[in-house]
N, C-alpha and C. Protein backbone atom coordinates (compact mmCIF):
# COMPACT_ATOMS: atom_id res chain seq x y z
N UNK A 1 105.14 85.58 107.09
CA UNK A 1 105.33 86.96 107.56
C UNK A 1 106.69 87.42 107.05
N UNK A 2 106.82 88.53 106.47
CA UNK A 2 107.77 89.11 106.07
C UNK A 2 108.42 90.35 106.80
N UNK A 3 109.80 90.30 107.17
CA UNK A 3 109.71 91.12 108.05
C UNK A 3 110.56 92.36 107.40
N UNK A 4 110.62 93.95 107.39
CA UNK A 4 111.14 94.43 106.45
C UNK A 4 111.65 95.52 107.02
N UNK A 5 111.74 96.04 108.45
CA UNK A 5 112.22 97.07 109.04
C UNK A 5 112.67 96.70 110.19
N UNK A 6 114.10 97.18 110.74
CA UNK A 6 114.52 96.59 112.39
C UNK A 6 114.95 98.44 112.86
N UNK A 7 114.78 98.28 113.92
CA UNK A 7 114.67 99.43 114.90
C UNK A 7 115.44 99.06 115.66
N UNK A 8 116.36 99.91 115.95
CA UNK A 8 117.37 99.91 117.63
C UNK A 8 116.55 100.93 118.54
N UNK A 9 116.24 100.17 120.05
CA UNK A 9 115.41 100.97 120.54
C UNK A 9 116.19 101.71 121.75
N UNK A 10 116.07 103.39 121.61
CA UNK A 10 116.87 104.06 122.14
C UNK A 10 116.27 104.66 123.28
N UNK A 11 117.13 105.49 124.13
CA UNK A 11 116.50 106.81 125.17
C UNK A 11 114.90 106.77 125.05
N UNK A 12 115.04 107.71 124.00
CA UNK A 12 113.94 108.46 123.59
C UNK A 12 112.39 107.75 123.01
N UNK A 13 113.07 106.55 122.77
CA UNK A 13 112.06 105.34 122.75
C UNK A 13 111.24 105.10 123.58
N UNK A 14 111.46 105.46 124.89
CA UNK A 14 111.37 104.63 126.29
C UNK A 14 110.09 105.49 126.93
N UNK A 15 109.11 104.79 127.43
CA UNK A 15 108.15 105.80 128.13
C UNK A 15 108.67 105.72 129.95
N UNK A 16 107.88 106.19 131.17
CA UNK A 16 108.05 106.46 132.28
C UNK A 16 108.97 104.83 133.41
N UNK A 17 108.03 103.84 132.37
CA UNK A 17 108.99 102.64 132.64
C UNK A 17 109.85 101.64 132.32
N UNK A 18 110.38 102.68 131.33
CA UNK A 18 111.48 102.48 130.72
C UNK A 18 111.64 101.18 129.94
N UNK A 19 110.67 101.39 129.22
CA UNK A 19 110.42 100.10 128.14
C UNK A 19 110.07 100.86 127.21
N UNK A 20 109.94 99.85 126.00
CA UNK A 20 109.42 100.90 124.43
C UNK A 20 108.06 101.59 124.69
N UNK A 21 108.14 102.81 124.43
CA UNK A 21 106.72 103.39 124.77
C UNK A 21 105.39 102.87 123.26
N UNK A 22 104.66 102.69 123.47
CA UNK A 22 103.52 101.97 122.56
C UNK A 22 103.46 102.81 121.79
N UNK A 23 103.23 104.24 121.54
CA UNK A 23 102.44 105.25 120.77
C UNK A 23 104.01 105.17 119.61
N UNK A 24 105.22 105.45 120.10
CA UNK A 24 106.36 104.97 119.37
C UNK A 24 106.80 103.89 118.16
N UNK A 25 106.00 103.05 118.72
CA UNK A 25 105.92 101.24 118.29
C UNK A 25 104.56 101.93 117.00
N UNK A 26 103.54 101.93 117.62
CA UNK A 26 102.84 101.97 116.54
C UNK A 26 103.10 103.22 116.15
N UNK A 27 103.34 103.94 115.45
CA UNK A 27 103.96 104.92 114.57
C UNK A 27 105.07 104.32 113.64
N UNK A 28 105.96 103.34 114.56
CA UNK A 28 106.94 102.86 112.90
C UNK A 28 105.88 102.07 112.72
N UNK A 29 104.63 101.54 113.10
CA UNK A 29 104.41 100.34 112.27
C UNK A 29 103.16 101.27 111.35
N UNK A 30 102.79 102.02 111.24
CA UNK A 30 101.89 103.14 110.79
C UNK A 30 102.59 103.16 109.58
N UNK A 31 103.97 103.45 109.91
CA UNK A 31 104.68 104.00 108.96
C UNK A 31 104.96 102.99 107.71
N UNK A 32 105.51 101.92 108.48
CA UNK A 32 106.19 100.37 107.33
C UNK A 32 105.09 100.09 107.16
N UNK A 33 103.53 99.71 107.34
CA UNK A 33 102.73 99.46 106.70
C UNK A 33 102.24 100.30 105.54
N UNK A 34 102.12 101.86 106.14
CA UNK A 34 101.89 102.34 104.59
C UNK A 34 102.63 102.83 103.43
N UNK A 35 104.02 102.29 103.96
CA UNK A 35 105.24 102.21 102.49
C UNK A 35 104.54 100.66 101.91
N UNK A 36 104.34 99.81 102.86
CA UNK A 36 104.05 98.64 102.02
C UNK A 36 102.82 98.71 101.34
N UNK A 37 102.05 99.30 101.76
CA UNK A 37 101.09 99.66 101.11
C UNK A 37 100.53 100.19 99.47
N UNK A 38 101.77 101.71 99.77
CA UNK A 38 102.34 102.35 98.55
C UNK A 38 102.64 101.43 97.78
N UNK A 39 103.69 100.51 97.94
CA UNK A 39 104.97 99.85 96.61
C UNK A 39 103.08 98.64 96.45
N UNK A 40 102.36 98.01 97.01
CA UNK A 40 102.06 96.92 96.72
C UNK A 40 100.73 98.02 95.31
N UNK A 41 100.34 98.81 95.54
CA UNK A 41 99.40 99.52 95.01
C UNK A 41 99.73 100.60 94.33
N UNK A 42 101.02 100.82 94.18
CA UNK A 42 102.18 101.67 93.51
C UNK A 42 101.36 102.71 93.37
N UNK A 43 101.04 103.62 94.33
CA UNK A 43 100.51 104.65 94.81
C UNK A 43 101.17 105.52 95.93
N UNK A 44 101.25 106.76 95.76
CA UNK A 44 101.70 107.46 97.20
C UNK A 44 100.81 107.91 98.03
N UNK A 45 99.00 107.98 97.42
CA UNK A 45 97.98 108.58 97.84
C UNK A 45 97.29 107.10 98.12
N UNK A 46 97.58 106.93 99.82
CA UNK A 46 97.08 105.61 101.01
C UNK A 46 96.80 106.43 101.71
N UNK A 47 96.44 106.16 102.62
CA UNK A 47 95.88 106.40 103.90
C UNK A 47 95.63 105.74 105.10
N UNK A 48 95.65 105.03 106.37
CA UNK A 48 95.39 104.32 106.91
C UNK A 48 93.90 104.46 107.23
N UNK A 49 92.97 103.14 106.83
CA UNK A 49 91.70 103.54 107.40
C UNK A 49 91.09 103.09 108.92
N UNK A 50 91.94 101.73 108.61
CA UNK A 50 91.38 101.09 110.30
C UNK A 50 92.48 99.98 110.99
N UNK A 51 92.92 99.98 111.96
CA UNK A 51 93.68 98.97 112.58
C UNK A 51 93.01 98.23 113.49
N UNK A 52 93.21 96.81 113.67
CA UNK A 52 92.13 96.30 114.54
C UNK A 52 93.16 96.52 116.10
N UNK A 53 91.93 95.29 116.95
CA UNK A 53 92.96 95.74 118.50
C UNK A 53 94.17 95.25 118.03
N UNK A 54 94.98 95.96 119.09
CA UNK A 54 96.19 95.85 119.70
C UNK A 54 96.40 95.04 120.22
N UNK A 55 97.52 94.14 119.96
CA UNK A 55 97.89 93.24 121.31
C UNK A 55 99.54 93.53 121.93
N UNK A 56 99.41 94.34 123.28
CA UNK A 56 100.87 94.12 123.41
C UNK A 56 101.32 92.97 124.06
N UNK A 57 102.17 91.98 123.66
CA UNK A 57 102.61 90.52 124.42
C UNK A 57 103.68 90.67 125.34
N UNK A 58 104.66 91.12 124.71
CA UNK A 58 105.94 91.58 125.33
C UNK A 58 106.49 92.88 125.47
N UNK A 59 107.41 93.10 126.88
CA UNK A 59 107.83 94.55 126.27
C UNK A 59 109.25 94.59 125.59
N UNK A 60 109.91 95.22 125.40
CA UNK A 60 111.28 96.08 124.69
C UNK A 60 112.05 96.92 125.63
N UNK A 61 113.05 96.63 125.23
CA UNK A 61 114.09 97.69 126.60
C UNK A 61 115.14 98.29 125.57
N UNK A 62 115.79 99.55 126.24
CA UNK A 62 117.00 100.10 125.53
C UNK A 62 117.37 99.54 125.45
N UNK A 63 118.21 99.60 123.69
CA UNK A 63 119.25 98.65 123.10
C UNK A 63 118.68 96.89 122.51
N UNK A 64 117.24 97.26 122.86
CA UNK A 64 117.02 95.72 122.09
C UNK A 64 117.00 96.53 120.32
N UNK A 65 116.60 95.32 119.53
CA UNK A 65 116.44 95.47 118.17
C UNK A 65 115.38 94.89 117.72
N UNK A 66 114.37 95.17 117.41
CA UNK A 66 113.14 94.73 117.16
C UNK A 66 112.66 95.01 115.56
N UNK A 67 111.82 94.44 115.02
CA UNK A 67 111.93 94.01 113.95
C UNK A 67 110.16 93.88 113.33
N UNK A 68 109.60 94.54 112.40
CA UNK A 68 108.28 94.63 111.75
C UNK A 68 108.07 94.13 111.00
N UNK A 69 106.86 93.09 110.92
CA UNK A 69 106.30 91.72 109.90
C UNK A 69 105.40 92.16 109.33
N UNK A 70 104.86 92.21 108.33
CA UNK A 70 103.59 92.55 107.47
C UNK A 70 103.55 91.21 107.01
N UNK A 71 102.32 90.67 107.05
CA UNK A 71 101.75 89.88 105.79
C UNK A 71 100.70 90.42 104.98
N UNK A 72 100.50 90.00 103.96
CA UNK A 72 99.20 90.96 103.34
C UNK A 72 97.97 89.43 103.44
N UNK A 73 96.79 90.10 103.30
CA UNK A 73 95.20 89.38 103.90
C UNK A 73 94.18 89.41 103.42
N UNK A 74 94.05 90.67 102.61
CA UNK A 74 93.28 90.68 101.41
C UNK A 74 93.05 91.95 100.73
N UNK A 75 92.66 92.14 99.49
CA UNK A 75 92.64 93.06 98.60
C UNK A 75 91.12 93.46 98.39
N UNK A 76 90.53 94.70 98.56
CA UNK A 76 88.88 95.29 98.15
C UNK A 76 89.48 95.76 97.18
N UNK A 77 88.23 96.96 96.36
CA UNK A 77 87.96 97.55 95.39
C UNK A 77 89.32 98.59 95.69
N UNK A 78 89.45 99.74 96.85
CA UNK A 78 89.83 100.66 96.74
C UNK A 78 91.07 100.39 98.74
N UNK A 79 91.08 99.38 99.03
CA UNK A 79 91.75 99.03 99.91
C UNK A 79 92.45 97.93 99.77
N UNK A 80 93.72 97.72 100.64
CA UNK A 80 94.74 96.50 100.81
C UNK A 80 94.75 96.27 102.02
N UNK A 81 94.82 95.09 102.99
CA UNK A 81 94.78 94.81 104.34
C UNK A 81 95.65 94.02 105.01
N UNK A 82 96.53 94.32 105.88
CA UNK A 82 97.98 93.25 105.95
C UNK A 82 97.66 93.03 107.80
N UNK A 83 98.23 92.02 108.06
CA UNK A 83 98.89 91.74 109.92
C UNK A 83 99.78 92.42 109.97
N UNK A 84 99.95 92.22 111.17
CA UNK A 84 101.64 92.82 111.77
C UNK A 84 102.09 92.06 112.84
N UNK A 85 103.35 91.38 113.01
CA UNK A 85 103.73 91.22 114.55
C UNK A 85 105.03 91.86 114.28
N UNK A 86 105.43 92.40 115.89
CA UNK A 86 106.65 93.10 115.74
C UNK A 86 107.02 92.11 117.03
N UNK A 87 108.64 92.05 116.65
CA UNK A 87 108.91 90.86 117.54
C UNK A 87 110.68 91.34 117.92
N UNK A 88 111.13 90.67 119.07
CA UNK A 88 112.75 90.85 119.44
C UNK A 88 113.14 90.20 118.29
N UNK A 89 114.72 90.85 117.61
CA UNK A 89 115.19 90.09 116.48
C UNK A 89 116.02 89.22 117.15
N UNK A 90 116.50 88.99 118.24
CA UNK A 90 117.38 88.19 118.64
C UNK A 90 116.77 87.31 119.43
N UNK A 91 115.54 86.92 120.51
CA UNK A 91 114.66 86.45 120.96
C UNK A 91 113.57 85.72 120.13
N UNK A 92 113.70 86.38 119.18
CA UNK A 92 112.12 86.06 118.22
C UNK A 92 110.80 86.31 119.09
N UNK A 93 110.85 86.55 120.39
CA UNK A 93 110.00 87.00 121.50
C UNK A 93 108.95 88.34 120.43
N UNK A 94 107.48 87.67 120.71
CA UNK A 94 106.31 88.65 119.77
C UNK A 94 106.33 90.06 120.73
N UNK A 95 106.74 91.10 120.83
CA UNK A 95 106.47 92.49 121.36
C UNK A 95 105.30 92.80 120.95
N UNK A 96 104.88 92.59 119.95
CA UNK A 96 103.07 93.62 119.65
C UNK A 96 102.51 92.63 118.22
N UNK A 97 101.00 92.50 118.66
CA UNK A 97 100.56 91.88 117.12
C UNK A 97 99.62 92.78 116.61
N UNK A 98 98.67 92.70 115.81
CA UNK A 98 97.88 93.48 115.48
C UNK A 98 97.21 92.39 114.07
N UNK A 99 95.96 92.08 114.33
CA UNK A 99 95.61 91.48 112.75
C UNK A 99 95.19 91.70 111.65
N UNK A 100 95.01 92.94 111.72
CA UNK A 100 94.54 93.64 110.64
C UNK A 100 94.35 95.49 110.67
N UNK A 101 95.06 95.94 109.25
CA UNK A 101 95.53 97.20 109.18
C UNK A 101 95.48 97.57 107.98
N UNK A 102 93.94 98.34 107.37
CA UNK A 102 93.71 98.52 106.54
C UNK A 102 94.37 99.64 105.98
N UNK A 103 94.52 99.61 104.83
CA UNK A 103 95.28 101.01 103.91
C UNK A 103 94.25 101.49 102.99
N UNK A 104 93.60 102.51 102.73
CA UNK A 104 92.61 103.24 101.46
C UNK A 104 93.61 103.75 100.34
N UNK A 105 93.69 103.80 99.08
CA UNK A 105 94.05 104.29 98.03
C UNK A 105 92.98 105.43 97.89
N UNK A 106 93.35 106.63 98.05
CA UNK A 106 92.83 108.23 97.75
C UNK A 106 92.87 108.90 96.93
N UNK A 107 91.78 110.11 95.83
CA UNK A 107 92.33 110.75 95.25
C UNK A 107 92.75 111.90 95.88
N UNK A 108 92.59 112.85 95.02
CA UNK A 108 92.88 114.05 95.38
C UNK A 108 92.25 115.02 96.41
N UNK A 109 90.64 115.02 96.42
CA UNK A 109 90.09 114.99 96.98
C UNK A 109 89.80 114.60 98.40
N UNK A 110 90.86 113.57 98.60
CA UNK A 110 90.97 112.34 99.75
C UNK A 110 89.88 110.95 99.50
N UNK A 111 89.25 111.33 98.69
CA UNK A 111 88.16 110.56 98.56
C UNK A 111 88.34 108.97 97.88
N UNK A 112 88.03 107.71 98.68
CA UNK A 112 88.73 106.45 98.09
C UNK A 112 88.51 106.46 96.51
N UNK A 113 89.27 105.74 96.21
CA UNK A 113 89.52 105.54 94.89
C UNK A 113 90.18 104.70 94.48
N UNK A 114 89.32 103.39 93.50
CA UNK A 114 89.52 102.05 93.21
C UNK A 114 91.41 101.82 92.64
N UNK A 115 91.42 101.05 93.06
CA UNK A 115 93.54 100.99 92.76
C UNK A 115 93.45 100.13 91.29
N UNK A 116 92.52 99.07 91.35
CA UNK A 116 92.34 98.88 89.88
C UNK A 116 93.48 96.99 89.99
N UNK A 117 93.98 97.00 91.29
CA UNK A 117 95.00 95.78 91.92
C UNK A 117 93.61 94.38 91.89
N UNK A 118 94.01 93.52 91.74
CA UNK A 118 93.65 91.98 92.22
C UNK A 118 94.68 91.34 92.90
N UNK A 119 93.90 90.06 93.55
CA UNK A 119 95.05 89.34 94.29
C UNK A 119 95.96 88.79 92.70
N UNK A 120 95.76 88.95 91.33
CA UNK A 120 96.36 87.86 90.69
C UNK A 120 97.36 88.57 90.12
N UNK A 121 97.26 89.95 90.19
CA UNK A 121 98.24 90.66 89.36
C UNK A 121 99.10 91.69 90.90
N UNK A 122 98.95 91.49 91.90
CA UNK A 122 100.14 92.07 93.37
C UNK A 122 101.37 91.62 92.71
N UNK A 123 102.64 92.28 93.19
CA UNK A 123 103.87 91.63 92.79
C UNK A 123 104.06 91.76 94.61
N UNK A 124 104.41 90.34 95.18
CA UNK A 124 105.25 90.24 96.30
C UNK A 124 106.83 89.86 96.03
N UNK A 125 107.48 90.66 97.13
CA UNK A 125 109.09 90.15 96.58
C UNK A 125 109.18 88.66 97.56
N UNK A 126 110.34 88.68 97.64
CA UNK A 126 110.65 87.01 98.50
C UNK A 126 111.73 87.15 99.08
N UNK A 127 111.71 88.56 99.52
CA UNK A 127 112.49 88.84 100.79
C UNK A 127 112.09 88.60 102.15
């Protein structure tokens, strides 16, 4: 798992009980998945098509720092599919997993459209 975005979680983070509100959480991870998405398929036209369940494990409080893992899982014709756990960076404590979070490559149209990627030619970094 590679982890590639950390969040300081603020105020405004916080839902009624004052922990990270969920809809928050998944939105950066909406987000860092479909930059990773982009660079792995060197495309700006993704889309998210499907996320599986949710798992929330732990919660988050103001001022923690939490931290977003992608692994990637497999490659279709016109899609890329990665995990996620988002976890405390100082705890290593799992806050949210998720196992699968598909991305579509789109044309113009919106309509999928083959990326033309294999697993043999992806460039992963080794960060």
């Amino acid at each position: 798992m590679k982890f590639h975005t950390r969040k300081l979680i603020k105020p405004g983070d916080l839902n009624a009980n004052n922990t990270l509100f969920g809809g928050a959480l998944l939105k950066w991870i909406d987000e860092e998945a479909g930059i990773y998405a982009m660079t792995k398929l060197d495309s700006k036209k993704v889309v998210t098509k499907y996320i599986s369940e949710i798992d929330f494990v732990n919660s988050s409080k103001q001022g923690d720092v939490i931290e977003i893992g992608l692994e990637f899982k497999s490659i279709g014709r016109t899609s890329i599919t990665f995990s996620c756990i988002v976890r405390n960076t100082f705890t290593k404590k799992t806050i949210i997993s998720i196992e699968k979070i598909v991305f579509v490559k789109i044309d113009e149209d919106e309509c999928p459209q083959p990326h033309g990627k294999t697993i043999d030619n992806l460039v992963f970094d080794n960060a």
